[in-house]
N, C-alpha and C. Protein backbone atom coordinates (compact mmCIF):
# COMPACT_ATOMS: atom_id res chain seq x y z
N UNK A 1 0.85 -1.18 0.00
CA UNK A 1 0.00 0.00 0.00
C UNK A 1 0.89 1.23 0.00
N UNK A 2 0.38 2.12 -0.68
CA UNK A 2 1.27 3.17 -1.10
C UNK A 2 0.90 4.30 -0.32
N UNK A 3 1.16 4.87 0.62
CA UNK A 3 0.32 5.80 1.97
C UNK A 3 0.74 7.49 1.41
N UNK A 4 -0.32 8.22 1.10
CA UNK A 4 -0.73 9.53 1.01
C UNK A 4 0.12 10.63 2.02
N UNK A 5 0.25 11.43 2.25
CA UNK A 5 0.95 12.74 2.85
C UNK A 5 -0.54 13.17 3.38
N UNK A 6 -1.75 13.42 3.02
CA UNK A 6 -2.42 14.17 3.57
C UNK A 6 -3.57 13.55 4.24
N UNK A 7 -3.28 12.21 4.80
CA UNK A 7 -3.57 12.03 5.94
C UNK A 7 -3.01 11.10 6.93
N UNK A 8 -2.79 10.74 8.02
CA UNK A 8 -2.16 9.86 9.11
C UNK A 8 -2.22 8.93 8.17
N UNK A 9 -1.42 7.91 8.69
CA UNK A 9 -1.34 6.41 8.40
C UNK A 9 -2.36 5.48 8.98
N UNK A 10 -2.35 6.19 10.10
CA UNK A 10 -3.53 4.81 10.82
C UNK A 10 -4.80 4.76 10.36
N UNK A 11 -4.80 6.29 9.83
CA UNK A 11 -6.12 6.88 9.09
C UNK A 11 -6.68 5.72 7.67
N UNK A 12 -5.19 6.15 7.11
CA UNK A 12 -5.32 5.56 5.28
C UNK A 12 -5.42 3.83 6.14
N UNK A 13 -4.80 2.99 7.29
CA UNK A 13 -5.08 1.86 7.41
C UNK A 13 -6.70 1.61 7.56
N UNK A 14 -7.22 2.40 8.24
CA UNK A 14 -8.13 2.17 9.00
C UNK A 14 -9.28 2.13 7.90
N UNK A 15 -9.27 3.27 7.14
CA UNK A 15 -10.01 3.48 5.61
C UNK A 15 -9.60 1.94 4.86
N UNK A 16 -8.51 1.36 5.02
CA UNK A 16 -8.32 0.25 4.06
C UNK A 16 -9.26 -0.65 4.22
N UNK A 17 -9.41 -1.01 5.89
CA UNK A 17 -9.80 -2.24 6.57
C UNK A 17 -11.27 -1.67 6.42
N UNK A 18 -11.83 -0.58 5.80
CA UNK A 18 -13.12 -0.21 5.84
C UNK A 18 -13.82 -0.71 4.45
N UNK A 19 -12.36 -0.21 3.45
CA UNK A 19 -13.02 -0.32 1.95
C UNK A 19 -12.97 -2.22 2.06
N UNK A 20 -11.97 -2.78 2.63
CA UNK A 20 -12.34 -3.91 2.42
C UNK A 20 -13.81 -4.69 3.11
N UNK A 21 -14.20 -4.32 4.11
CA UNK A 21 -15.66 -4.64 4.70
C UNK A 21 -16.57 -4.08 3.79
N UNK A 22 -16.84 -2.56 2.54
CA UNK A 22 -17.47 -2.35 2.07
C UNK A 22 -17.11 -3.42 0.62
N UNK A 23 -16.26 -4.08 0.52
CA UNK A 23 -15.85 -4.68 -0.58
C UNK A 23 -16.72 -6.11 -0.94
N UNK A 24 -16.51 -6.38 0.74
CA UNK A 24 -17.00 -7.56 0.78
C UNK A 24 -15.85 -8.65 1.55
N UNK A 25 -14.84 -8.34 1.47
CA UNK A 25 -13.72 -9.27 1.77
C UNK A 25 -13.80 -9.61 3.24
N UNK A 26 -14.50 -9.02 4.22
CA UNK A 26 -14.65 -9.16 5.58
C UNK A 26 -16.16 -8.76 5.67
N UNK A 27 -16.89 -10.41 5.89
CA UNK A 27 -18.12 -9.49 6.67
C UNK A 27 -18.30 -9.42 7.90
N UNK A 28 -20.05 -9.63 8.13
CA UNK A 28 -20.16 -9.56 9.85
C UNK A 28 -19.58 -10.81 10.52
N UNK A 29 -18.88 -10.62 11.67
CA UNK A 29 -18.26 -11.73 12.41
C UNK A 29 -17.44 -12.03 11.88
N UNK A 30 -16.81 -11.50 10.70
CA UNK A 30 -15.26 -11.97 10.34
C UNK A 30 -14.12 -12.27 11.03
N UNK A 31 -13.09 -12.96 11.27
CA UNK A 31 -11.95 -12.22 11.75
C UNK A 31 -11.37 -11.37 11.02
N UNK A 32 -10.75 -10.37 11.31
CA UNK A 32 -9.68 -9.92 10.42
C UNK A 32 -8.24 -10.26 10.74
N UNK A 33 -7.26 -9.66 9.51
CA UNK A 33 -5.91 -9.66 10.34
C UNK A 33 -5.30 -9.27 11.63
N UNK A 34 -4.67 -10.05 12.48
CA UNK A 34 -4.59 -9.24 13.39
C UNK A 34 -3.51 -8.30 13.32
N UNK A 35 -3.34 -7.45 14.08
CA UNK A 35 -2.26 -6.10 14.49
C UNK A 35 -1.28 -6.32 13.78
N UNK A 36 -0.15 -7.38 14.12
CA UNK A 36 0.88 -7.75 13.69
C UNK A 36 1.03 -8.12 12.47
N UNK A 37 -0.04 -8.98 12.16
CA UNK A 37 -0.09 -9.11 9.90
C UNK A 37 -0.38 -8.47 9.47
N UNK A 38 -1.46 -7.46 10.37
CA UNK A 38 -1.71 -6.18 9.45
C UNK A 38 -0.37 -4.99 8.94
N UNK A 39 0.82 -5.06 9.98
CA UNK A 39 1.29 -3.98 10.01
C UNK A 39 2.66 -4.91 9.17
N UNK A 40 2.91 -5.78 9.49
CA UNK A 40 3.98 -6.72 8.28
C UNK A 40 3.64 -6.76 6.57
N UNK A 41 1.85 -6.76 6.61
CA UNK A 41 1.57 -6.49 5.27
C UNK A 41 1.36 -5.38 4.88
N UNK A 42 1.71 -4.27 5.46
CA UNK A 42 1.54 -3.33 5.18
C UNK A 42 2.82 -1.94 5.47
N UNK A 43 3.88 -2.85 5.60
CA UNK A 43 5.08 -3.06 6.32
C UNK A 43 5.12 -1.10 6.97
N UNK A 44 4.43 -1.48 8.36
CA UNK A 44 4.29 -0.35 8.94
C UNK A 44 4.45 -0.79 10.73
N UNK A 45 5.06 0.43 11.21
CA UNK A 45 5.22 -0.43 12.66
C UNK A 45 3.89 -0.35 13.17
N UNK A 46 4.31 -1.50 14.39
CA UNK A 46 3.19 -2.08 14.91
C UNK A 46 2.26 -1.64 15.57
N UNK A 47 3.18 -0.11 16.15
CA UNK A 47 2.02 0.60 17.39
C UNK A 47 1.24 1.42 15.79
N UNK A 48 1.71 1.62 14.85
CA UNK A 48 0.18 2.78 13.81
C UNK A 48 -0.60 1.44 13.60
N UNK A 49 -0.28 0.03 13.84
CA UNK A 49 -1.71 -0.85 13.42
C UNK A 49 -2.47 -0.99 14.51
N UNK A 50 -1.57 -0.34 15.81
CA UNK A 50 -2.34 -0.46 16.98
C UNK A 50 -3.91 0.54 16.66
N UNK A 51 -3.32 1.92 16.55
CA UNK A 51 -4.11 3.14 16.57
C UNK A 51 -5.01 2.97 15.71
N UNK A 52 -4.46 2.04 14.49
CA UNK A 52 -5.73 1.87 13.41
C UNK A 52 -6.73 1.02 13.47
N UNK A 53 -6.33 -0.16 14.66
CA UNK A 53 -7.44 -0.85 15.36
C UNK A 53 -8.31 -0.42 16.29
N UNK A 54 -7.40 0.58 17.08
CA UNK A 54 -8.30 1.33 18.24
C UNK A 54 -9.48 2.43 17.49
N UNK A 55 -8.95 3.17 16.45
CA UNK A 55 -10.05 3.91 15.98
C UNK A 55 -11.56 2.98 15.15
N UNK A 56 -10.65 1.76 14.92
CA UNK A 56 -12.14 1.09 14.36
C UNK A 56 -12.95 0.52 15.76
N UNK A 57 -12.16 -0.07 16.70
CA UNK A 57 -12.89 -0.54 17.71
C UNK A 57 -13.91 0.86 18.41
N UNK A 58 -13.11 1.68 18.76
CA UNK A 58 -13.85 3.21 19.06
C UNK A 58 -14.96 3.49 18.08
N UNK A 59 -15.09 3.32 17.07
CA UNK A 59 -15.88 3.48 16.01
C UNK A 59 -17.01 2.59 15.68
N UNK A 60 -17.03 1.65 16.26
CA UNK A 60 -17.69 0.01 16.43
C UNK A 60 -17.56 -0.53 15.20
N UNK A 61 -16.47 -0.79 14.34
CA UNK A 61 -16.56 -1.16 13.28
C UNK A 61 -15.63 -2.40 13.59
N UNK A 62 -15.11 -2.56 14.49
CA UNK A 62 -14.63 -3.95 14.66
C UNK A 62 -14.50 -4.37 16.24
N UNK A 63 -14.68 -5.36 16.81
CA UNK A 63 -14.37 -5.66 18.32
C UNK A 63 -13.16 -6.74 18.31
N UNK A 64 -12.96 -6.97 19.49
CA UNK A 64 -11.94 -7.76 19.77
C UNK A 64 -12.55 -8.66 21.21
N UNK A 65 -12.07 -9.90 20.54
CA UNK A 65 -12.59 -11.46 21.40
C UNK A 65 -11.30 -11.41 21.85
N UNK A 66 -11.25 -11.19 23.37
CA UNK A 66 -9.82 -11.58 24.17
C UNK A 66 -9.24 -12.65 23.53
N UNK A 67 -8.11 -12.57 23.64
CA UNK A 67 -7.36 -14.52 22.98
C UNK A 67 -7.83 -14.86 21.07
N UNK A 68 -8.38 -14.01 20.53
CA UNK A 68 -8.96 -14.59 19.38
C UNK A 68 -8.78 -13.85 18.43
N UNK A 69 -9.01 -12.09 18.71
CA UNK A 69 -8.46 -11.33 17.50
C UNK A 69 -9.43 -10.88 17.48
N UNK A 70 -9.12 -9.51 16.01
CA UNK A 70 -10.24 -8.58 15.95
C UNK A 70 -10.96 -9.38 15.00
N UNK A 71 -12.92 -9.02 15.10
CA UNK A 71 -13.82 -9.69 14.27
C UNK A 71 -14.22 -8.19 13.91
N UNK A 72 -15.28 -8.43 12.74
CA UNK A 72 -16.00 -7.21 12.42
C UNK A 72 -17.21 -7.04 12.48
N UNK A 73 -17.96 -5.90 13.51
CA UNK A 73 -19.28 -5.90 14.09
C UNK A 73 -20.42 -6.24 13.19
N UNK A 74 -21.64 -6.53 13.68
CA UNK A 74 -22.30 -7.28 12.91
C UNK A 74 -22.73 -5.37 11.86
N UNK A 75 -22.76 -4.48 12.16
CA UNK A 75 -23.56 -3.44 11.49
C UNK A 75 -22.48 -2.88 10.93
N UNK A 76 -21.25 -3.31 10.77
CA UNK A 76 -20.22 -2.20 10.62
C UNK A 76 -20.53 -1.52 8.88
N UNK A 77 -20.89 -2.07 7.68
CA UNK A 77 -20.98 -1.90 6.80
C UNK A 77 -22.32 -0.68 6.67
N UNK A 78 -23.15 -0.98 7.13
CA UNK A 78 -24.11 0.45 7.13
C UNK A 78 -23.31 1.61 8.13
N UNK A 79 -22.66 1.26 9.59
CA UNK A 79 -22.31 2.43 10.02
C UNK A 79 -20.79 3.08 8.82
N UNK A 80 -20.37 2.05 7.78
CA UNK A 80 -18.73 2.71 7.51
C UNK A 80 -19.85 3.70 6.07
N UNK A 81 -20.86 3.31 5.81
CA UNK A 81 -21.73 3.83 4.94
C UNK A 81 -22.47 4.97 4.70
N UNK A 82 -22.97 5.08 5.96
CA UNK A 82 -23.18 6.24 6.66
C UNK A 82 -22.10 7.39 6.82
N UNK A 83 -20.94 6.71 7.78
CA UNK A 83 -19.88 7.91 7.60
C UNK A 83 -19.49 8.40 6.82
N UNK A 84 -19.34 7.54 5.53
CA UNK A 84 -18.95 7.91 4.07
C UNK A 84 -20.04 8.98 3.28
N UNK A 85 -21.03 8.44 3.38
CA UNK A 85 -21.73 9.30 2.53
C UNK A 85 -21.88 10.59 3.42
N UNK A 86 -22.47 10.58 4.55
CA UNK A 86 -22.07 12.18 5.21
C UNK A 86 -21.19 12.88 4.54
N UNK A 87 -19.75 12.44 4.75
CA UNK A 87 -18.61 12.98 4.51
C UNK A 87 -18.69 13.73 3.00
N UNK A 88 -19.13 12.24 2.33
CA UNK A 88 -19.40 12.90 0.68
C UNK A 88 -20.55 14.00 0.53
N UNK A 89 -21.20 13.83 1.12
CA UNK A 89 -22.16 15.12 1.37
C UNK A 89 -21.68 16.40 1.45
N UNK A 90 -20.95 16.31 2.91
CA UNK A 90 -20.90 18.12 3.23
C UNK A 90 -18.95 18.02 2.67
N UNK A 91 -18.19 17.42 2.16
CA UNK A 91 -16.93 17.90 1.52
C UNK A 91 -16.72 17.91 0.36
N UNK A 92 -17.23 16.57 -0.17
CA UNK A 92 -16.65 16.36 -1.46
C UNK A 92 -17.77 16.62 -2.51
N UNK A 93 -18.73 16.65 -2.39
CA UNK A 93 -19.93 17.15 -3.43
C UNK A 93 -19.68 18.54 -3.40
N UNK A 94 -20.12 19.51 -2.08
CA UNK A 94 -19.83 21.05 -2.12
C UNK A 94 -18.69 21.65 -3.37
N UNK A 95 -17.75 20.53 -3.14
CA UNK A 95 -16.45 21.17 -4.27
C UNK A 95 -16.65 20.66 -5.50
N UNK A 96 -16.77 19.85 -5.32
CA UNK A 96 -17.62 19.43 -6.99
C UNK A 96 -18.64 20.19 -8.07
N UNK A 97 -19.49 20.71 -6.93
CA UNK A 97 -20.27 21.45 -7.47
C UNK A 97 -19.68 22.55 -7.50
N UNK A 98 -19.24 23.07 -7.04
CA UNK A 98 -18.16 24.54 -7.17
C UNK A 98 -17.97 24.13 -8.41
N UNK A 99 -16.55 23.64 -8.28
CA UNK A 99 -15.79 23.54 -10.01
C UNK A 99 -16.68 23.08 -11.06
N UNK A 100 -17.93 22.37 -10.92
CA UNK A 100 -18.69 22.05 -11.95
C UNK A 100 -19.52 23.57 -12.65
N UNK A 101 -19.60 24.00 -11.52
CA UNK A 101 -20.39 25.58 -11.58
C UNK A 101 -19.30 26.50 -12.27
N UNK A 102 -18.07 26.50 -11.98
CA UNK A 102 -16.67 27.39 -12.31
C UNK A 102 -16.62 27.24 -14.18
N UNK A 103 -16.33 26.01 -14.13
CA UNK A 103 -16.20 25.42 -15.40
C UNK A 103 -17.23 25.28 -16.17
N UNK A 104 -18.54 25.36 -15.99
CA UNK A 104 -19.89 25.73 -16.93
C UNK A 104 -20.25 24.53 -16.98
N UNK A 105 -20.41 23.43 -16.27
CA UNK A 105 -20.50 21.81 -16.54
C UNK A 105 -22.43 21.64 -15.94
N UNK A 106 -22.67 21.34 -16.67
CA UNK A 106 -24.53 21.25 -15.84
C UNK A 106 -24.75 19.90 -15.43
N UNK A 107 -26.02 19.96 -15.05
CA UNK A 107 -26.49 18.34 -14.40
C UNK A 107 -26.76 17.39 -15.31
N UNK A 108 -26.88 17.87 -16.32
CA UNK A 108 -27.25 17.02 -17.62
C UNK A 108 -26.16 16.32 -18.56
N UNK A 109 -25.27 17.34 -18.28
CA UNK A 109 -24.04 17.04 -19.05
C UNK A 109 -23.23 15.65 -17.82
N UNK A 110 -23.34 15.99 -16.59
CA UNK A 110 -23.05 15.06 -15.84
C UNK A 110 -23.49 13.69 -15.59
N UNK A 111 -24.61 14.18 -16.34
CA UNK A 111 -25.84 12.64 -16.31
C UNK A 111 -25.54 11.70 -17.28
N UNK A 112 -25.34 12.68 -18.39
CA UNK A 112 -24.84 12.04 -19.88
C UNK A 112 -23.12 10.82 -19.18
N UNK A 113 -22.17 11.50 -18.43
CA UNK A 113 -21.01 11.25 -18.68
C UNK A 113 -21.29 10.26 -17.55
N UNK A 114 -21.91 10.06 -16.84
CA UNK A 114 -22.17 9.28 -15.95
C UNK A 114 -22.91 7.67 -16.75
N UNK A 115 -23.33 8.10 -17.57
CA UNK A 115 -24.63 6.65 -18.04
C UNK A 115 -23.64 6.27 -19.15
């Protein structure tokens, strides 16, 4: 994985282990990798796979079975769904529509390039 400048690492991990539950590759009650394969496959030290587990566990998008490893909550895919589209809501549409508005681009023309 090739990690971005403009945001944390544990961040871009944590987004990984998300797109893969929206992917399909982990569902409810999965295990996932734990800490240590995560951060060997992703050859990153071990305490940013810590932080990137703690923000999903904080987040309820994954728990941890003492002795067994992290699984992934049974709802995590509507809550990582939710956060996403919010997000796409109030950041990434607003600017979109800016530059679509800047550049003379309409809804129609977007509809077209879309279908």
């Amino acid at each position: 994985m090739t990690f971005s400048n403009d945001k944390a690492i544990y961040i871009q991990m944590a987004d990984r282990i998300c797109d893969e539950i929206l992917a399909g590759k982990y569902a409810a009650d999965d295990r996932i990798p734990s800490v240590r394969e995560y951060a060997v496959l992703l050859q990153v030290n071990t305490n940013t796979a810590v932080k990137a587990y703690d923000a999903l566990a904080r987040d309820e998008v994954i728990y941890n079975k003492r002795g067994l490893g992290y699984f992934v909550t049974p709802n995590a895919k509507e809550k990582i769904l939710a956060v996403r589209r919010k997000e796409f809501m109030e950041r990434t549409l607003p600017d979109f529509i800016r530059q679509a508005t800047m550049l003379g681009i309409d809804i129609s023309t977007v509809e077209k390039f879309w279908k």
